[in-house]
C-alpha atoms as a PDB file:
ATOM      1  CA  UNK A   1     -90.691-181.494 139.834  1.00  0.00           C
ATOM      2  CA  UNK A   2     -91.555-178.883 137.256  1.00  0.00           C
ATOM      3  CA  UNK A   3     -90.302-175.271 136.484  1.00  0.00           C
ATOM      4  CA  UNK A   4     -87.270-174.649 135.247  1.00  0.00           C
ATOM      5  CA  UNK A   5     -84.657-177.208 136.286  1.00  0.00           C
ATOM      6  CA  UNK A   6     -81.948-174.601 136.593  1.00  0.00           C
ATOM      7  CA  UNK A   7     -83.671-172.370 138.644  1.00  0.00           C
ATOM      8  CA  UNK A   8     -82.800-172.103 142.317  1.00  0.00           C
ATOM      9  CA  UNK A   9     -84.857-174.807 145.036  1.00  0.00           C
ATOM     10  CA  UNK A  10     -84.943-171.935 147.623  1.00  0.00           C
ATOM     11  CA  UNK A  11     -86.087-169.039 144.564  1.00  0.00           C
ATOM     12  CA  UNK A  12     -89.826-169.682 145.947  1.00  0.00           C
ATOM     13  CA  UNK A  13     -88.790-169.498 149.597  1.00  0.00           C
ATOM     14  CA  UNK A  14     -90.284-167.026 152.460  1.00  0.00           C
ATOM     15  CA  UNK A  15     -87.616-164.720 153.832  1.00  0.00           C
ATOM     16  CA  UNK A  16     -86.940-165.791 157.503  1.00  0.00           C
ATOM     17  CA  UNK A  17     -87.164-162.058 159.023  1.00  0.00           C
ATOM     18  CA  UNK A  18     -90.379-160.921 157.853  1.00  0.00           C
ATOM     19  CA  UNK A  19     -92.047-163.706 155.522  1.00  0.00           C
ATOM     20  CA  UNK A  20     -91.914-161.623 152.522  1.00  0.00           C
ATOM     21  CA  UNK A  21     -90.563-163.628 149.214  1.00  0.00           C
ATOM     22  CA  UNK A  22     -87.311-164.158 148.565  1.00  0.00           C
ATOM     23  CA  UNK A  23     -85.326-161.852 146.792  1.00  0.00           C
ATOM     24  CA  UNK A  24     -82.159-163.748 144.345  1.00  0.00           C
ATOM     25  CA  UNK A  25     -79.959-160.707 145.022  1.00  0.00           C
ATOM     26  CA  UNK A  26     -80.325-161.147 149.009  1.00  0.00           C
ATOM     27  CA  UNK A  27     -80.782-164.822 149.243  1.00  0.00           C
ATOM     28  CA  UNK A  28     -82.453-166.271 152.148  1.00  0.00           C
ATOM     29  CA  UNK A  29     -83.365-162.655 152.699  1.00  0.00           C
ATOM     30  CA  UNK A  30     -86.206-160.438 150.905  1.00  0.00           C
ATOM     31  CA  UNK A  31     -83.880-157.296 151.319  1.00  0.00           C
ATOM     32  CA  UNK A  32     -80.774-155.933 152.710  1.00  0.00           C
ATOM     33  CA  UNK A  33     -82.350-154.473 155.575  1.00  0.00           C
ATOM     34  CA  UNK A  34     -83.651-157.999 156.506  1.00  0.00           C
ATOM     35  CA  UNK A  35     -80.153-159.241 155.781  1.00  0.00           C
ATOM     36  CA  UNK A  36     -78.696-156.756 158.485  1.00  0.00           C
ATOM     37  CA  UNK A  37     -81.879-157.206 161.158  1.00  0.00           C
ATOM     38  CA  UNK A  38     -80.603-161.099 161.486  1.00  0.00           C
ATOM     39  CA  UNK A  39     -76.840-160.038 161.383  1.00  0.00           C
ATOM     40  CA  UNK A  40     -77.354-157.795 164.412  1.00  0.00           C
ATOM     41  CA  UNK A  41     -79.437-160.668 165.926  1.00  0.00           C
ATOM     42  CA  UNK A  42     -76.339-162.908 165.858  1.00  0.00           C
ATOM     43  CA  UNK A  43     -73.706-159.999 166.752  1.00  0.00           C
ATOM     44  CA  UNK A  44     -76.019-159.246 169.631  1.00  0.00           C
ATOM     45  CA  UNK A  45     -76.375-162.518 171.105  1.00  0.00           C
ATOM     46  CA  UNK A  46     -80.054-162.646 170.118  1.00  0.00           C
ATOM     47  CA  UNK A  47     -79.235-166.362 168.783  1.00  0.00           C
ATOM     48  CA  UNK A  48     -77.967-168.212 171.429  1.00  0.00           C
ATOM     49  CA  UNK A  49     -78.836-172.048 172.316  1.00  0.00           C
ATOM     50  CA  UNK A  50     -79.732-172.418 175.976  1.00  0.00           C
ATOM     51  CA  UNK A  51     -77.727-174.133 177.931  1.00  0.00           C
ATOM     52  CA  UNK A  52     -79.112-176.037 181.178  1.00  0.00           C
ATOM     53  CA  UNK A  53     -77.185-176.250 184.111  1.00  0.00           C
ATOM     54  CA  UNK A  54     -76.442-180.169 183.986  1.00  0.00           C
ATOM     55  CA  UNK A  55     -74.512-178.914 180.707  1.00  0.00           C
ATOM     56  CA  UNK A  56     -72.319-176.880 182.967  1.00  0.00           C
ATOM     57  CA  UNK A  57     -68.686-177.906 184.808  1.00  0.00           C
ATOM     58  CA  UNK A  58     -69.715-178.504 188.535  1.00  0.00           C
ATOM     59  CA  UNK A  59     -67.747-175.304 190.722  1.00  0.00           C
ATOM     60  CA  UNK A  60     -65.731-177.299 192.480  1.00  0.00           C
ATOM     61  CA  UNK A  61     -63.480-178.237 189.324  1.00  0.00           C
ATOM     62  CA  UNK A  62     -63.961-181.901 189.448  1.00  0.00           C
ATOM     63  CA  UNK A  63     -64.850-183.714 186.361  1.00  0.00           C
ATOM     64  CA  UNK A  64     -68.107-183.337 185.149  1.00  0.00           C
ATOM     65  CA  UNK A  65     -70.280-186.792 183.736  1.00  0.00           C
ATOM     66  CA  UNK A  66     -68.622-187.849 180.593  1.00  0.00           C
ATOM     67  CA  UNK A  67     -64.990-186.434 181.460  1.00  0.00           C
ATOM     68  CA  UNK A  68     -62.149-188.614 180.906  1.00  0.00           C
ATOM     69  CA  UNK A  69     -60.483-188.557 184.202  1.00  0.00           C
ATOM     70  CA  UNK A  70     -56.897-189.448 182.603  1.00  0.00           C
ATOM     71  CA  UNK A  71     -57.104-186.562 180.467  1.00  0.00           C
ATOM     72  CA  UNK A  72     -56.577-184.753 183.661  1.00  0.00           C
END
């Protein structure tokens, strides 16, 4: 690898937001305002990992696949 070998791996990196290059001072970010865009995304619920209904407790309370019954 060349460069300076105390320089940052992620220095060259593309901010995540918009794509721009990185900026040390808001690091994985190009700026504060791209900083604050994905803070509001997670605040809002904009990140969120689907969940599919065989993930979900069945309604009638009874142990799902994979539930210990003698926990219960």
């Amino acid at each position: 690898m060349s460069g300076d070998p105390q320089a940052p791996a992620r220095a060259k990196g593309r901010c995540p937001t918009c794509g721009k290059p990185v900026s040390q001072e808001f690091r994985p970010f190009c700026s504060r305002r791209c900083a604050d865009l994905d803070l509001h995304r997670w605040l809002s619920g904009g990140y969120a990992i689907p969940v599919t209904e065989s993930d979900e407790r069945p309604q009638d309370g009874a142990p799902g696949e994979g539930d210990d019954p003698e926990r219960h």
